[in-house]
PDB file of N, CA and C in Angstrom:
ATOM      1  N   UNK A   1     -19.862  -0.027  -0.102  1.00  0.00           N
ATOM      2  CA  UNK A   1     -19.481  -1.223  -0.851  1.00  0.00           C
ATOM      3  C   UNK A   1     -18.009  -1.531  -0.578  1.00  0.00           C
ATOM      4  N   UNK A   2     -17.621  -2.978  -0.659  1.00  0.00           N
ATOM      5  CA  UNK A   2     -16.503  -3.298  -0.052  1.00  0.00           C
ATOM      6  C   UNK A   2     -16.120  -4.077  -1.164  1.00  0.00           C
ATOM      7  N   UNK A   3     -14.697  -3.914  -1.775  1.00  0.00           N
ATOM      8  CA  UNK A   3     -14.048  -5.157  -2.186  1.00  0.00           C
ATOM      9  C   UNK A   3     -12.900  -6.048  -1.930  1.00  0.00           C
ATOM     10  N   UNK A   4     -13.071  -6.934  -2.284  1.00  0.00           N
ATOM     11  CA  UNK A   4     -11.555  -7.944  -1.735  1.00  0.00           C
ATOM     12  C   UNK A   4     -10.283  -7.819  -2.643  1.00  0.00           C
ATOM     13  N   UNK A   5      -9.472  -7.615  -1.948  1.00  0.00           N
ATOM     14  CA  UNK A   5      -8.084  -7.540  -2.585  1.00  0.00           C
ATOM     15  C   UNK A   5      -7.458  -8.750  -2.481  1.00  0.00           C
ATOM     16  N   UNK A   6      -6.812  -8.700  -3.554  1.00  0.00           N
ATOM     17  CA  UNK A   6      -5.976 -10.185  -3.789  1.00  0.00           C
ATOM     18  C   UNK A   6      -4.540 -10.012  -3.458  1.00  0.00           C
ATOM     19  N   UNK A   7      -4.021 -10.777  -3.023  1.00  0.00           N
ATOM     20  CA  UNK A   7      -3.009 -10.359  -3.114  1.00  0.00           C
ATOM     21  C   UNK A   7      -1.579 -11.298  -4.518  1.00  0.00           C
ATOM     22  N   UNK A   8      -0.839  -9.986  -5.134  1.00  0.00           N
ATOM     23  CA  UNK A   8      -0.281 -10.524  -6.180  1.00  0.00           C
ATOM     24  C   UNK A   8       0.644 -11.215  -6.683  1.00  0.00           C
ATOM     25  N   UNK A   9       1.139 -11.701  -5.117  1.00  0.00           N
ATOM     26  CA  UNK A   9       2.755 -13.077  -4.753  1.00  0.00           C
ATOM     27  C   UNK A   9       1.836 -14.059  -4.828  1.00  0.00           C
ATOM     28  N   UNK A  10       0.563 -14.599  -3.427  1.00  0.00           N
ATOM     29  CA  UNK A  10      -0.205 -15.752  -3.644  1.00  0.00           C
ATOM     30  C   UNK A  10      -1.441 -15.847  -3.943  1.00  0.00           C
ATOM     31  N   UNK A  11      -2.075 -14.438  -4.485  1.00  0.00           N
ATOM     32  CA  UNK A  11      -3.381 -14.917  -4.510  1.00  0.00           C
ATOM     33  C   UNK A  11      -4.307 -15.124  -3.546  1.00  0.00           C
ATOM     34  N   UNK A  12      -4.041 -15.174  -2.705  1.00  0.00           N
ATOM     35  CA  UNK A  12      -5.146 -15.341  -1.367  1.00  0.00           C
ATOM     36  C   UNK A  12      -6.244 -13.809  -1.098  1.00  0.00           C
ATOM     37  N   UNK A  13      -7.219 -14.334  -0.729  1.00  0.00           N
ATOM     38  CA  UNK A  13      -8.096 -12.724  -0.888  1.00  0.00           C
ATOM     39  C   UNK A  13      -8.045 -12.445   0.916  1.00  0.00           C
ATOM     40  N   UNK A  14      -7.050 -12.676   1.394  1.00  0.00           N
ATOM     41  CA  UNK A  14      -6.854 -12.194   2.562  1.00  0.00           C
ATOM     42  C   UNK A  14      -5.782 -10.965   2.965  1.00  0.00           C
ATOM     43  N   UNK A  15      -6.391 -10.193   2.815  1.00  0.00           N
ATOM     44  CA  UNK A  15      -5.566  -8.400   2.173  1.00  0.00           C
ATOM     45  C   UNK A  15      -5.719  -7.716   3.556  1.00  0.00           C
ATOM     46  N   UNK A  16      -5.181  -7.089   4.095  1.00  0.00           N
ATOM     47  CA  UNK A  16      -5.686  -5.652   4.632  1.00  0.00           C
ATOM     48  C   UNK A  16      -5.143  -4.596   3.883  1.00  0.00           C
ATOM     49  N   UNK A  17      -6.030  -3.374   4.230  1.00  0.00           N
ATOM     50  CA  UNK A  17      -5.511  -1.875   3.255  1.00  0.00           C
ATOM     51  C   UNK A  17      -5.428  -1.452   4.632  1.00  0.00           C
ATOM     52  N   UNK A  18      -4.872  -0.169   4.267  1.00  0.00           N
ATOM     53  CA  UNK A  18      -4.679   1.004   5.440  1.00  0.00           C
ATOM     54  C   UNK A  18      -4.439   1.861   4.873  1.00  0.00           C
ATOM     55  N   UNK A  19      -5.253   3.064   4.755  1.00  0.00           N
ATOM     56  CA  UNK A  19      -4.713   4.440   3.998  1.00  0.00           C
ATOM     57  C   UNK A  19      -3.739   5.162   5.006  1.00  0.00           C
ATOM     58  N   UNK A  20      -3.013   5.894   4.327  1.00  0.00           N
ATOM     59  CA  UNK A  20      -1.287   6.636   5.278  1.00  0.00           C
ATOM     60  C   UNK A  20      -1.475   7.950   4.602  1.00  0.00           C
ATOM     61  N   UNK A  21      -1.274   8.816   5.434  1.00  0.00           N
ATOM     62  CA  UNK A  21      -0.478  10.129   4.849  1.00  0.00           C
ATOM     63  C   UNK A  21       0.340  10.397   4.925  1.00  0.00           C
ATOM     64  N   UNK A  22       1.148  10.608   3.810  1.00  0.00           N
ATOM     65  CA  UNK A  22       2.524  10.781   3.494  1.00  0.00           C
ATOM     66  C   UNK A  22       3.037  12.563   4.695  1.00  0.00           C
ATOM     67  N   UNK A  23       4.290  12.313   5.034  1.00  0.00           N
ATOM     68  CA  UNK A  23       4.838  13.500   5.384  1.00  0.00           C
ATOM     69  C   UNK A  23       4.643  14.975   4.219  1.00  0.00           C
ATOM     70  N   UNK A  24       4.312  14.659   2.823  1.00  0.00           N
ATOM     71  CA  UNK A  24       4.263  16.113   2.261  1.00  0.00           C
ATOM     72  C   UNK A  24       2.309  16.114   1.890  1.00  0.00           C
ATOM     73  N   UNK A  25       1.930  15.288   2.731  1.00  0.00           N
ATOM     74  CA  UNK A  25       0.449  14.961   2.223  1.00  0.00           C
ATOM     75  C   UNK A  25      -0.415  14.507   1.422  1.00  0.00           C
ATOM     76  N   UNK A  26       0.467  13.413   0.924  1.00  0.00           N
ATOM     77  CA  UNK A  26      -0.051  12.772  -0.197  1.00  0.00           C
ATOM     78  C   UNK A  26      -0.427  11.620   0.555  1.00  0.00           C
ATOM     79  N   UNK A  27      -1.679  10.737  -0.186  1.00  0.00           N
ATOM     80  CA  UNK A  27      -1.832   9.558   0.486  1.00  0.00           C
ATOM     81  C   UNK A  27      -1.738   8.510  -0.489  1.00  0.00           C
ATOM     82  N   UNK A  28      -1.167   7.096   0.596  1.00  0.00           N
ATOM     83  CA  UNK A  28      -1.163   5.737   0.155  1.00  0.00           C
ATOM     84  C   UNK A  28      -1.881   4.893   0.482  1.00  0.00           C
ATOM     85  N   UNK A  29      -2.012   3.608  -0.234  1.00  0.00           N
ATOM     86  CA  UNK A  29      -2.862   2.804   0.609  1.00  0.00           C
ATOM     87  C   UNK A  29      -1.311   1.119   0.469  1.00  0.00           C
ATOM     88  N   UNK A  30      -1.316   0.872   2.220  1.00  0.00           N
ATOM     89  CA  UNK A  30      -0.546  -0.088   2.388  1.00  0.00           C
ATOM     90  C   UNK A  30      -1.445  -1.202   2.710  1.00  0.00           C
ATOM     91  N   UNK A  31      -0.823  -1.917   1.357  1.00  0.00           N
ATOM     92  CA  UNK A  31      -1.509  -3.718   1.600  1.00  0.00           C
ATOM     93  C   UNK A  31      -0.405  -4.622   2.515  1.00  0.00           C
ATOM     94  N   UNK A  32      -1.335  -5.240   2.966  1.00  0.00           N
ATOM     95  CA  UNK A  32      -0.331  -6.671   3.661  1.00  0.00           C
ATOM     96  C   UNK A  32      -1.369  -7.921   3.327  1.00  0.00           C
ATOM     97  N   UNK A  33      -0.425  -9.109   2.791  1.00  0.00           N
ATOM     98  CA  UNK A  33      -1.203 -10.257   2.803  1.00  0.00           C
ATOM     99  C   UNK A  33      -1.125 -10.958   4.146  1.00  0.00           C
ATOM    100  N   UNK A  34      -2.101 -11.755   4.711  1.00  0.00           N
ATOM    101  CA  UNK A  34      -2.309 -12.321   6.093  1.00  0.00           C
ATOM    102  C   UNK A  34      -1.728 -14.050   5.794  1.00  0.00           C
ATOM    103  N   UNK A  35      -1.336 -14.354   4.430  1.00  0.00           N
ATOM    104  CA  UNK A  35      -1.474 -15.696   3.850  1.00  0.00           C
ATOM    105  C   UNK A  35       0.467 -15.249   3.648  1.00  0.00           C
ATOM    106  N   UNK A  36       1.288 -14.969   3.229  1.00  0.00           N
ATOM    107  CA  UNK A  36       2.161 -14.827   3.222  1.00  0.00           C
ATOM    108  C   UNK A  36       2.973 -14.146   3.092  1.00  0.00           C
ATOM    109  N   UNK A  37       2.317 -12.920   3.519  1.00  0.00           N
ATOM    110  CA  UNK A  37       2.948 -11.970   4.229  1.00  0.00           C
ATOM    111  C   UNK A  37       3.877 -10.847   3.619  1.00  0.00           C
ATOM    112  N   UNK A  38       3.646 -11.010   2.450  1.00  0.00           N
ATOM    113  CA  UNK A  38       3.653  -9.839   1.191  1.00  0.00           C
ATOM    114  C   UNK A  38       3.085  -8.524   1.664  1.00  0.00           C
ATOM    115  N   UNK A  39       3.726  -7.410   1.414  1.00  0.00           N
ATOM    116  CA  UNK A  39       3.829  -5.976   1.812  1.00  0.00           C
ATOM    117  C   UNK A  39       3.681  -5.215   0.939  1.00  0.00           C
ATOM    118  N   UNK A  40       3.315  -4.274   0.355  1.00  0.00           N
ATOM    119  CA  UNK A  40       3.328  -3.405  -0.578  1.00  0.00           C
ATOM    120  C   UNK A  40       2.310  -1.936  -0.463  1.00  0.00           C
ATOM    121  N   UNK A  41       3.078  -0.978  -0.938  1.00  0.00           N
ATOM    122  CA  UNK A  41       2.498   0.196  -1.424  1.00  0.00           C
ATOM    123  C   UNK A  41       1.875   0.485  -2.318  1.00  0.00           C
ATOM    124  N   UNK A  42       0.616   1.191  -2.603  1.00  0.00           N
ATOM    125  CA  UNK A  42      -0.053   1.792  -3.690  1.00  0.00           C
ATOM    126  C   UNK A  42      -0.649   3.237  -3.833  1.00  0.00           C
ATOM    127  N   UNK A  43      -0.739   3.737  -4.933  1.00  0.00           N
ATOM    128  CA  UNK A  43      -1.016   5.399  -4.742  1.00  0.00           C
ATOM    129  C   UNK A  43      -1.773   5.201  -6.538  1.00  0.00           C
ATOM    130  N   UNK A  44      -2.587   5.412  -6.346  1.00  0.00           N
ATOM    131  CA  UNK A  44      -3.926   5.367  -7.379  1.00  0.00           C
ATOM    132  C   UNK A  44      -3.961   4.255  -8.107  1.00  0.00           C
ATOM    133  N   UNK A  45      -3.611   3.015  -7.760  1.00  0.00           N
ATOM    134  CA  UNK A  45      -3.444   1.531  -8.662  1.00  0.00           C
ATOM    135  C   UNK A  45      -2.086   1.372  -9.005  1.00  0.00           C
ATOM    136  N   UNK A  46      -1.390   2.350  -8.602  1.00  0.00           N
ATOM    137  CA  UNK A  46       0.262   2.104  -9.123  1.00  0.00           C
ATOM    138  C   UNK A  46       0.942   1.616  -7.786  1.00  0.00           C
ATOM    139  N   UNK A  47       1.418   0.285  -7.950  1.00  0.00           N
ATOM    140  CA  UNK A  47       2.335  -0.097  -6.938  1.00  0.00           C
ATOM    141  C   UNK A  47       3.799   0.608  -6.783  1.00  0.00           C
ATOM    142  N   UNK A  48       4.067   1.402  -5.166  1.00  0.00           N
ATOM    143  CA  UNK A  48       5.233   2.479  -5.542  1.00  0.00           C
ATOM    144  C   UNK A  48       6.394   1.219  -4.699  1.00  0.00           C
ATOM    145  N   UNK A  49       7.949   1.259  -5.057  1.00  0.00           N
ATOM    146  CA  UNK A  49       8.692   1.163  -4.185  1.00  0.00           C
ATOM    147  C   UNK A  49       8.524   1.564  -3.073  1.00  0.00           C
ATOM    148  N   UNK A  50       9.509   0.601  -2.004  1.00  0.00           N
ATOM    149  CA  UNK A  50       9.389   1.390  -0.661  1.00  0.00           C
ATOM    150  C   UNK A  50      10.177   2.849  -0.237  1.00  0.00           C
ATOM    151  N   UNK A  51      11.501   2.857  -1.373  1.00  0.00           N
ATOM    152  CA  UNK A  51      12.104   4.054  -1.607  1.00  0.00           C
ATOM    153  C   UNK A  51      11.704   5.278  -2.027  1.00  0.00           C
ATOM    154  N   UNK A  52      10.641   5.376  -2.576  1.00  0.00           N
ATOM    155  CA  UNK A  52      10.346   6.156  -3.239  1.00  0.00           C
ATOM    156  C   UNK A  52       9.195   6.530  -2.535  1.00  0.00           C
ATOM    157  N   UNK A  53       8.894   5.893  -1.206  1.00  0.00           N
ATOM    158  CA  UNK A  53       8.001   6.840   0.057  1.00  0.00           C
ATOM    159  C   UNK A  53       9.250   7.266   1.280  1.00  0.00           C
ATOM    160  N   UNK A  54      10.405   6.612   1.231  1.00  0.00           N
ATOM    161  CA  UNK A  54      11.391   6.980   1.937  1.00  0.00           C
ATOM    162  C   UNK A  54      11.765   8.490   2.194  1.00  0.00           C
ATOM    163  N   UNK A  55      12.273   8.584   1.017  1.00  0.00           N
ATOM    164  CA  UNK A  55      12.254  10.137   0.308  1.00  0.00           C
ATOM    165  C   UNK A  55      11.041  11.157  -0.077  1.00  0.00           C
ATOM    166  N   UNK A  56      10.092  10.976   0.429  1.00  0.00           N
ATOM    167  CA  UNK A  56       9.347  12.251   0.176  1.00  0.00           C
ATOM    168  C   UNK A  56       9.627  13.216   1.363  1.00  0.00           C
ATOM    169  N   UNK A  57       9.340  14.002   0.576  1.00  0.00           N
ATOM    170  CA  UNK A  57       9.924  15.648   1.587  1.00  0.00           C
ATOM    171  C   UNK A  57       8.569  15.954   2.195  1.00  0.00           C
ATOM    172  N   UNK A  58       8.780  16.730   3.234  1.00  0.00           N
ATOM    173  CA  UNK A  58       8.005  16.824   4.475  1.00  0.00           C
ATOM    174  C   UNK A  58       7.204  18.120   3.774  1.00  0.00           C
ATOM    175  N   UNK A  59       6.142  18.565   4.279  1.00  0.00           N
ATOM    176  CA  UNK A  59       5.200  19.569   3.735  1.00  0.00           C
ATOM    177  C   UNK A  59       5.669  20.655   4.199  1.00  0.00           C
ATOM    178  N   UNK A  60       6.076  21.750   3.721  1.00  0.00           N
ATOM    179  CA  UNK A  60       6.528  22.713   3.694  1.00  0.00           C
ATOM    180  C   UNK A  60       5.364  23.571   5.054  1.00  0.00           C
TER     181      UNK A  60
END
């Protein structure tokens, strides 16, 4: 099952996801809107700064 993501600057349901693994192994999922071009991070429904994937420490 598939759903459409919206995106939350315009609204357009033209989303891509991409899941990432973080350097200490945590994963994200990075949205981009195709409609205007809005960027963003998420990690379980919580939208993170981009700083705050900057700084994660590498997996031991």
């Amino acid at each position: 099952m598939t759903s459409t993501l919206t995106c939350k600057t315009c609204g357009a349901n033209s989303v891509i996801q991409i899941q990432l693994t973080l350097p200490d192994g945590g994963e994200v999922d990075f949205c981009s809107c195709h409609v205007c071009e809005s960027r963003w991070y998420n990690r379980d429904g919580e939208v993170l700064d981009l700083d705050a994937l900057v700084d994660v420490p590498k997996k031991a």
